[in-house]
PDB file of N, CA and C in Angstrom:
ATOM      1  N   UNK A   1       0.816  -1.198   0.000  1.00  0.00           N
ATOM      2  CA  UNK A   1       0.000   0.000   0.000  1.00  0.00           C
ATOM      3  C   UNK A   1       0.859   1.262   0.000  1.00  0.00           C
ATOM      4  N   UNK A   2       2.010   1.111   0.351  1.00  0.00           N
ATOM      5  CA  UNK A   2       2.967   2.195   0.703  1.00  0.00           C
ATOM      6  C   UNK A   2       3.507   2.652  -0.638  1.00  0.00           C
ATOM      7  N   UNK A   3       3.338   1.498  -1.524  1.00  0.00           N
ATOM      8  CA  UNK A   3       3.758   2.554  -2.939  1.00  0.00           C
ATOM      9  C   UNK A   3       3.095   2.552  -3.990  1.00  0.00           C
ATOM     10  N   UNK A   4       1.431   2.609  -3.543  1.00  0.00           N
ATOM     11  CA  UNK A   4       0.260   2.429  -3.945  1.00  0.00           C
ATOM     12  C   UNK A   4       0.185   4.120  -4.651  1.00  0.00           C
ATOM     13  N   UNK A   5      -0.245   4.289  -6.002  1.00  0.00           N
ATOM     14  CA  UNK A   5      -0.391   5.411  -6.975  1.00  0.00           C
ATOM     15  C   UNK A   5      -1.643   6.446  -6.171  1.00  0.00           C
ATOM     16  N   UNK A   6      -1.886   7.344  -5.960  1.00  0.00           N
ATOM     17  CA  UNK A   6      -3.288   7.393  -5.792  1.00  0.00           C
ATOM     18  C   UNK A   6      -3.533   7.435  -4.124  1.00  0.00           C
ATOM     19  N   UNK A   7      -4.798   7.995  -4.222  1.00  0.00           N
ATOM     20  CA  UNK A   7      -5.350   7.735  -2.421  1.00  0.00           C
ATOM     21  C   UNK A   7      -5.664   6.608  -2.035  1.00  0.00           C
ATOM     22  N   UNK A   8      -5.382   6.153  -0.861  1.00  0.00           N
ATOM     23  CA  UNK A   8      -6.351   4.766  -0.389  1.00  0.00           C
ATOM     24  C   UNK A   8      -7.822   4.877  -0.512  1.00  0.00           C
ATOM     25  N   UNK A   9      -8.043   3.601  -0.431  1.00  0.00           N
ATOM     26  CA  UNK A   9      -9.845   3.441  -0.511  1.00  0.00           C
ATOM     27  C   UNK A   9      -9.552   3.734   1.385  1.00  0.00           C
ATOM     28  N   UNK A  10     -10.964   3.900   1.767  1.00  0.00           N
ATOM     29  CA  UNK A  10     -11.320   4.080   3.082  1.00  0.00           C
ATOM     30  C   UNK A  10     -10.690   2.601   3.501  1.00  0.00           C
ATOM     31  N   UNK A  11     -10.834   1.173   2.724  1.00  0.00           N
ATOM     32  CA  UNK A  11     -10.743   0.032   3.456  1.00  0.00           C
ATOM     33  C   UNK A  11      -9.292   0.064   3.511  1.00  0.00           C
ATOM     34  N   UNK A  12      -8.225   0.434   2.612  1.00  0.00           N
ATOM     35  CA  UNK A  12      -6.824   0.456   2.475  1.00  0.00           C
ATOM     36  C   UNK A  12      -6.496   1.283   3.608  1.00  0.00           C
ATOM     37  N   UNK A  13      -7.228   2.473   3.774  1.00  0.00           N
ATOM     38  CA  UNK A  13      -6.882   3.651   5.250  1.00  0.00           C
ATOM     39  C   UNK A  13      -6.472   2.766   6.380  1.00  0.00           C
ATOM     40  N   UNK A  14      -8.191   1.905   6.480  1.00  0.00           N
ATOM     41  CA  UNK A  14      -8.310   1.281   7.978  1.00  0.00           C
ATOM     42  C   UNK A  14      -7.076   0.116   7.882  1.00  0.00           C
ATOM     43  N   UNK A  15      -6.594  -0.213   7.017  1.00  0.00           N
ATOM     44  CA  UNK A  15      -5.969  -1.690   7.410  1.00  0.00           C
ATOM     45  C   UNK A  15      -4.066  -1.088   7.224  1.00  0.00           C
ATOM     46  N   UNK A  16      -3.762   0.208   6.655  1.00  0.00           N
ATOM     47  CA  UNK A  16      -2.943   1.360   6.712  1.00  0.00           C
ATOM     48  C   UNK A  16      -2.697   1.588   8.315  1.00  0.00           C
ATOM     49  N   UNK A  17      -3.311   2.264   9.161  1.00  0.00           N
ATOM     50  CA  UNK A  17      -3.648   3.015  10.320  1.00  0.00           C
ATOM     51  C   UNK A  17      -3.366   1.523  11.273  1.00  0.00           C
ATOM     52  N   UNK A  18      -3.558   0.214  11.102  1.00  0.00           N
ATOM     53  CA  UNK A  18      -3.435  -1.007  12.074  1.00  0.00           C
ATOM     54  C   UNK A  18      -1.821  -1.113  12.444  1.00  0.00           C
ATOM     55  N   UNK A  19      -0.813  -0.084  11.610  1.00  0.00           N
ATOM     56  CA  UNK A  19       0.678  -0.710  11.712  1.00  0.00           C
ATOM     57  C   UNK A  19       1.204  -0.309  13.128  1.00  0.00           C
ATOM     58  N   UNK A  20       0.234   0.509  13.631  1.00  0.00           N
ATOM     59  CA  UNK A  20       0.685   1.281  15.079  1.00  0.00           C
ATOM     60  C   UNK A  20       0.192   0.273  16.021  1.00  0.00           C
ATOM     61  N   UNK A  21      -0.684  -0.608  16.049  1.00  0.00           N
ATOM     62  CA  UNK A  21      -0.863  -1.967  16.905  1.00  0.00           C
ATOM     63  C   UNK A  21       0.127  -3.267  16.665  1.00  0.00           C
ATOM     64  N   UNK A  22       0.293  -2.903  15.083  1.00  0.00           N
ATOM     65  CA  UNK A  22       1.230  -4.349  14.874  1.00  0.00           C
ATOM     66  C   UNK A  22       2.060  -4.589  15.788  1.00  0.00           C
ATOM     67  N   UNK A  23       3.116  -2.985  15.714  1.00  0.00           N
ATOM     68  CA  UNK A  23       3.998  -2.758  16.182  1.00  0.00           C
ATOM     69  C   UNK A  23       3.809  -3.152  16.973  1.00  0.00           C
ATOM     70  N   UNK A  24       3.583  -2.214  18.516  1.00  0.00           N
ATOM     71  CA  UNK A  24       2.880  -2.454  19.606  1.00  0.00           C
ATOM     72  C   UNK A  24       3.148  -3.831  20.252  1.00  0.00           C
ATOM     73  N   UNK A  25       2.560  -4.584  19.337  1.00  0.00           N
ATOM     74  CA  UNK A  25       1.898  -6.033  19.578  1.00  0.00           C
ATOM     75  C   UNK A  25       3.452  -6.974  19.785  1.00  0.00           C
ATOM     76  N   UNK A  26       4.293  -6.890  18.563  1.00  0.00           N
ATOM     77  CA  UNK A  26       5.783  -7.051  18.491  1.00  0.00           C
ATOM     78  C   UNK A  26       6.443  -7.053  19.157  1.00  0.00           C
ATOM     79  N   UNK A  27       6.663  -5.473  19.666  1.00  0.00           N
ATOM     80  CA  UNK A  27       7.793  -5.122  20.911  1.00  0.00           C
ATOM     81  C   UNK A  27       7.282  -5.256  22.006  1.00  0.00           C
ATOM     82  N   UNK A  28       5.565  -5.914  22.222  1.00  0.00           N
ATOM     83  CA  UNK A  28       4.876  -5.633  23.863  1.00  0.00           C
ATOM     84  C   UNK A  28       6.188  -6.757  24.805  1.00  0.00           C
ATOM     85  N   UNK A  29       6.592  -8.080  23.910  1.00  0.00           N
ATOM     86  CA  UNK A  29       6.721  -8.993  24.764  1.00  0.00           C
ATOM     87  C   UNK A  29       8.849  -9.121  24.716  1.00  0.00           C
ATOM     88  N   UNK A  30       9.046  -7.856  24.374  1.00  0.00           N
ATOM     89  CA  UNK A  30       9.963  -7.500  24.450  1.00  0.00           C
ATOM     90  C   UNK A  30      10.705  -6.130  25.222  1.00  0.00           C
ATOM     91  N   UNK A  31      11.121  -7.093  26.482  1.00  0.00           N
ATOM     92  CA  UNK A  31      11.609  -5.857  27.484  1.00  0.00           C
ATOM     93  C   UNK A  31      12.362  -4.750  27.322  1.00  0.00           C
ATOM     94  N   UNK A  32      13.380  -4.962  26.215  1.00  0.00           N
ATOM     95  CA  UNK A  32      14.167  -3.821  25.851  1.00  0.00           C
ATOM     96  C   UNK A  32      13.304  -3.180  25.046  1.00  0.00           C
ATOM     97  N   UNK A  33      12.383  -3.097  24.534  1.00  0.00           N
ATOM     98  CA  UNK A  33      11.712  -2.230  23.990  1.00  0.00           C
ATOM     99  C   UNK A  33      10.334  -1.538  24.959  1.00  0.00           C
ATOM    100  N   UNK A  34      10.073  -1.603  25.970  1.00  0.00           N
ATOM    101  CA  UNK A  34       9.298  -0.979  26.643  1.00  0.00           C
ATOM    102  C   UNK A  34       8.878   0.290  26.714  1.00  0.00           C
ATOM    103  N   UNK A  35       9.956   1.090  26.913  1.00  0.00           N
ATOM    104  CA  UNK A  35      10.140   2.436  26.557  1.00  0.00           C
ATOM    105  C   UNK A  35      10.033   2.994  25.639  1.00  0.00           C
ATOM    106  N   UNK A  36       9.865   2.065  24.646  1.00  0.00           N
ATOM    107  CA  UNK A  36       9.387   2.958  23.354  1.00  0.00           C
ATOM    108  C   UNK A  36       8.113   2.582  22.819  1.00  0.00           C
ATOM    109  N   UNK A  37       6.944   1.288  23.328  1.00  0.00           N
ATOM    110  CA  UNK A  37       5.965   0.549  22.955  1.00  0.00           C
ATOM    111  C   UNK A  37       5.005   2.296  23.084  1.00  0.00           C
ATOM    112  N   UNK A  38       5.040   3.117  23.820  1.00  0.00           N
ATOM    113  CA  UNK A  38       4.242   4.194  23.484  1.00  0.00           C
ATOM    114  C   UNK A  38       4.248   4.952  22.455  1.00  0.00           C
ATOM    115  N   UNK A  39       5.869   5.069  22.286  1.00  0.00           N
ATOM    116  CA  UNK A  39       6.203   6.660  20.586  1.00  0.00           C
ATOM    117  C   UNK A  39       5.839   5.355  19.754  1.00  0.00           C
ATOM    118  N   UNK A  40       6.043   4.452  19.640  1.00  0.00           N
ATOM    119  CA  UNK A  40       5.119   3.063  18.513  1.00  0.00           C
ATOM    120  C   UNK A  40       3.793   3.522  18.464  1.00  0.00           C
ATOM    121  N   UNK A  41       2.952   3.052  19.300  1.00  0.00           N
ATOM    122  CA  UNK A  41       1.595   3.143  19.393  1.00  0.00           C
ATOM    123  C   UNK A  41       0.542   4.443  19.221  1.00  0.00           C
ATOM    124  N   UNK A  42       1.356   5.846  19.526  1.00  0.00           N
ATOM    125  CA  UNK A  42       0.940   6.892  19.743  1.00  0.00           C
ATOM    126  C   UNK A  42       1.554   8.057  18.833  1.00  0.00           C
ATOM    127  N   UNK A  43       2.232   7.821  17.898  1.00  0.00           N
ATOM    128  CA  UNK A  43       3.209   8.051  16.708  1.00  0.00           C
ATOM    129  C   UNK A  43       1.977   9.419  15.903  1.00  0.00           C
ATOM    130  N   UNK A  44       1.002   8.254  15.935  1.00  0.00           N
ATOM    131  CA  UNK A  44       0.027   9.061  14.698  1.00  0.00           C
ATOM    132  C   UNK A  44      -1.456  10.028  15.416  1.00  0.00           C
ATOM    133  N   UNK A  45      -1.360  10.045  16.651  1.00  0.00           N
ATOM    134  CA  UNK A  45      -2.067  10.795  17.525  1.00  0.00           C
ATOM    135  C   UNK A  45      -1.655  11.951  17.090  1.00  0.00           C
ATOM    136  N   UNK A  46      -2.882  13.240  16.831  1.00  0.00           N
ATOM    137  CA  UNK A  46      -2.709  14.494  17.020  1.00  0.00           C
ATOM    138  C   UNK A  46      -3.153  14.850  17.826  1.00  0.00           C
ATOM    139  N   UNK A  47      -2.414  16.792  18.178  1.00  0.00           N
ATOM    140  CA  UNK A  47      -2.712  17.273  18.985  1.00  0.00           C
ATOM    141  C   UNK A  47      -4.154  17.731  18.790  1.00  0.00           C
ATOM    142  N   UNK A  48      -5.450  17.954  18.348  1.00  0.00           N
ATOM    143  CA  UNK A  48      -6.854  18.102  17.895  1.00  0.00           C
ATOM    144  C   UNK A  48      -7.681  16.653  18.733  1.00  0.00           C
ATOM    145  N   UNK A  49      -6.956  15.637  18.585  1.00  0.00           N
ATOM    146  CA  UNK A  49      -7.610  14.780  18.532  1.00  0.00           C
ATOM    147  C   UNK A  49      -8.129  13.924  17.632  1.00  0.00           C
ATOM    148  N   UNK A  50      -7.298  13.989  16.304  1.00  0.00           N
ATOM    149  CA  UNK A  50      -7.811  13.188  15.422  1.00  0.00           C
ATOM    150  C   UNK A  50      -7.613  12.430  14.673  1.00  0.00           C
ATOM    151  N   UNK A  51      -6.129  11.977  15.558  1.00  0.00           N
ATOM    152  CA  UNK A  51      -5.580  10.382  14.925  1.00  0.00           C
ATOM    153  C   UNK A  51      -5.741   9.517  15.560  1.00  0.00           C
ATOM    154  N   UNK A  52      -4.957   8.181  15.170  1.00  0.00           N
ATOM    155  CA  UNK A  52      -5.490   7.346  15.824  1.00  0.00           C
ATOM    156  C   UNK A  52      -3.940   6.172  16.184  1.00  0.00           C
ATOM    157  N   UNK A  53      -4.259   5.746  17.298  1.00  0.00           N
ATOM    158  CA  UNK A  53      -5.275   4.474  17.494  1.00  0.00           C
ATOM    159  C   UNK A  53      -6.457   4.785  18.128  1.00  0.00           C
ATOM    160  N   UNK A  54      -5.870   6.220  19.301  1.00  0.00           N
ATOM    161  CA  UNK A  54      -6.750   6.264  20.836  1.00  0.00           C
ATOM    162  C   UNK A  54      -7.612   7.347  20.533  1.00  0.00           C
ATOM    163  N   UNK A  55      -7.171   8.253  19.590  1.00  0.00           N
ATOM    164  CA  UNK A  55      -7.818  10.084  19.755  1.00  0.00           C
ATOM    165  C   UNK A  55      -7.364  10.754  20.517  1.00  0.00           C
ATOM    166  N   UNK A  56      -5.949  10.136  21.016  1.00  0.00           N
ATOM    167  CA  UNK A  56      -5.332  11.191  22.456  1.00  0.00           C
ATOM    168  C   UNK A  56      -5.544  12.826  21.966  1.00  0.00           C
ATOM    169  N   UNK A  57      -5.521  13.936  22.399  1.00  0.00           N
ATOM    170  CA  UNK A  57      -5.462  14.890  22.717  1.00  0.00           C
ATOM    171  C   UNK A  57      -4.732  15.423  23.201  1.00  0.00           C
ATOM    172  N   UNK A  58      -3.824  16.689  22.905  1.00  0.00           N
ATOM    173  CA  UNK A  58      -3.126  17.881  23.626  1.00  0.00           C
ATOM    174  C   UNK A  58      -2.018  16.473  24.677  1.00  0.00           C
ATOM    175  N   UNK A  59      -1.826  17.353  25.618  1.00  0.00           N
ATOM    176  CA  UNK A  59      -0.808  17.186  26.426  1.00  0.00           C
ATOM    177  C   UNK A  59      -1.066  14.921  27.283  1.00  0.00           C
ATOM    178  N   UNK A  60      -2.232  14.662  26.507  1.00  0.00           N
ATOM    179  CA  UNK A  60      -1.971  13.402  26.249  1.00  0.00           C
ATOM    180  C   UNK A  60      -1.277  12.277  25.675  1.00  0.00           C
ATOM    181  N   UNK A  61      -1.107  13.126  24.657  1.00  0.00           N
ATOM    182  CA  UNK A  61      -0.092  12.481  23.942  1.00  0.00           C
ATOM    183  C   UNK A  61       1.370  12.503  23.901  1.00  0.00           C
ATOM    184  N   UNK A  62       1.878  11.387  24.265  1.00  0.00           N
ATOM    185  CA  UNK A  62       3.294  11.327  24.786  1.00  0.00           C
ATOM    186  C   UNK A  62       4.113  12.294  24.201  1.00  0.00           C
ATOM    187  N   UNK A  63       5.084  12.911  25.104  1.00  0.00           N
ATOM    188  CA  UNK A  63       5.987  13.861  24.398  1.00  0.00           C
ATOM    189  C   UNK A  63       6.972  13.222  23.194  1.00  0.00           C
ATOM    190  N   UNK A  64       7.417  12.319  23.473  1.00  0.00           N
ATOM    191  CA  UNK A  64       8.490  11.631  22.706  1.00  0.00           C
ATOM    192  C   UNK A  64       7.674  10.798  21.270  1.00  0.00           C
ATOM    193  N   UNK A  65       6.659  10.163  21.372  1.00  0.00           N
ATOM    194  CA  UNK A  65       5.458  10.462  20.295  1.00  0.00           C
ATOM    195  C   UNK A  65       5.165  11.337  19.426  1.00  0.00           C
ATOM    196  N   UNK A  66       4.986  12.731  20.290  1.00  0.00           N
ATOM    197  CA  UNK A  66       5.295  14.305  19.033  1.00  0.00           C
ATOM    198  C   UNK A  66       6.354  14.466  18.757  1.00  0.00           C
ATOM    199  N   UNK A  67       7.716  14.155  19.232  1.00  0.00           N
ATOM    200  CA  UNK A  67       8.936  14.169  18.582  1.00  0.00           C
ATOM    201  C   UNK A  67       9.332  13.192  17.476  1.00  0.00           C
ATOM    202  N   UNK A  68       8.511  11.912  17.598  1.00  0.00           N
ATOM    203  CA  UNK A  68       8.838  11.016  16.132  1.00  0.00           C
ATOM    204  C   UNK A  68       7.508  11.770  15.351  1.00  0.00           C
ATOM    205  N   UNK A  69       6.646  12.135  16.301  1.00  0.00           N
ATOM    206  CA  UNK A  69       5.974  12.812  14.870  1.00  0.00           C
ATOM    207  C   UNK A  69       6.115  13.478  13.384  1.00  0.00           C
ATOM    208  N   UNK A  70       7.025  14.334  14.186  1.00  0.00           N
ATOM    209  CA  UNK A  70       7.902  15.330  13.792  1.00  0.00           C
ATOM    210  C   UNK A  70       8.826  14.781  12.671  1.00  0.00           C
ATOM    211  N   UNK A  71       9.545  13.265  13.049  1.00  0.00           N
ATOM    212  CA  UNK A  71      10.620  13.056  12.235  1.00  0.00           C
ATOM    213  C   UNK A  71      10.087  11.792  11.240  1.00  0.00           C
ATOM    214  N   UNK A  72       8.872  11.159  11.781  1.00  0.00           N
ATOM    215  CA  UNK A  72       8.212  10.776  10.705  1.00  0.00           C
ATOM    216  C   UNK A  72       7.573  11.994   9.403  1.00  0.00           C
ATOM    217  N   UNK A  73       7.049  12.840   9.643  1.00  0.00           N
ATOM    218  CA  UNK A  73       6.828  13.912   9.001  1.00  0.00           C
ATOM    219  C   UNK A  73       7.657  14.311   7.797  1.00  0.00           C
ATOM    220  N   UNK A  74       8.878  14.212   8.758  1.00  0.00           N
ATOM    221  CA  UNK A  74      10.134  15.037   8.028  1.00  0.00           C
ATOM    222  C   UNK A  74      10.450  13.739   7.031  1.00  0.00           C
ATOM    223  N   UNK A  75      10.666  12.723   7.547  1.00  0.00           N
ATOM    224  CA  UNK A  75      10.731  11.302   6.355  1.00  0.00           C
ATOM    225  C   UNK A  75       9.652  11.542   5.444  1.00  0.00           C
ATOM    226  N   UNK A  76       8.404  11.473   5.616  1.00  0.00           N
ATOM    227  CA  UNK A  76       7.511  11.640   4.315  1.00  0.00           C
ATOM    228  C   UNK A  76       7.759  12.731   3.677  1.00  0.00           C
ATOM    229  N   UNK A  77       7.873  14.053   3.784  1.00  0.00           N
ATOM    230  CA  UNK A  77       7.995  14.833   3.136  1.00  0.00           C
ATOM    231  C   UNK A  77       9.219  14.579   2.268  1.00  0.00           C
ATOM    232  N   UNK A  78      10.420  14.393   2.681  1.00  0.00           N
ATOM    233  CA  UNK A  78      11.567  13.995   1.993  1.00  0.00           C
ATOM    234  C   UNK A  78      11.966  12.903   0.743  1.00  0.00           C
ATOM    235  N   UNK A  79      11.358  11.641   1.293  1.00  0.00           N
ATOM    236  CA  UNK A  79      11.308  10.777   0.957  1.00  0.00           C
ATOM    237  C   UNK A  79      10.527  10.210  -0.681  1.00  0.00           C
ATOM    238  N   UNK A  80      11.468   9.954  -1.477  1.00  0.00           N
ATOM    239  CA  UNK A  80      10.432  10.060  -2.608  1.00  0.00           C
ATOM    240  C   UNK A  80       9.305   9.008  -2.724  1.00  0.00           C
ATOM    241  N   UNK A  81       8.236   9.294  -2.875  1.00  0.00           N
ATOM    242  CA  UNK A  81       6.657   8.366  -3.203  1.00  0.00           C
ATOM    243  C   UNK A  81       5.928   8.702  -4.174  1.00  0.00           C
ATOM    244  N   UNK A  82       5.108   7.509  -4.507  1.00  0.00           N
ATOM    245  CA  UNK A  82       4.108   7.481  -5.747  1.00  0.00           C
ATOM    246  C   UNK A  82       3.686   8.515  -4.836  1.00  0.00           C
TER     247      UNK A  82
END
């Protein structure tokens, strides 16, 4: 889907938007990764409220979360894509 031409269908969105649980799910049963099972999970949360997994909000959403925000951001923009 990632080097899919075009917009997703709504069904490509929803099954798009699941990679923040995959993750999650991966590193849960892995101790050295603990500390980061949140900037995983909470990556695509905005400050409005209108990402997802959870809908966190404002100062809910992990600080270190808005900092990969940030550098996921900066990867898409950079990064060449269909």
């Amino acid at each position: 889907m990632l080097l899919k031409k075009g917009k997703l269908t709504p069904e490509e969105w929803e099954i798009m938007k699941q990679h923040v649980l995959i993750g999650e799910k991966i590193c849960q049963p892995l101790r050295s990764m603990q500390g980061v099972i949140p900037i995983i999970r909470h990556h695509h949360e905005r400050w409005d409220g209108s990402g997802y997994p959870d809908g966190l909000k404002g100062e809910k959403v992990p600080y270190l979360a808005q900092v990969f925000q940030i550098i996921d951001i900066y990867d898409a923009l950079t990064s060449e894509r269909p």
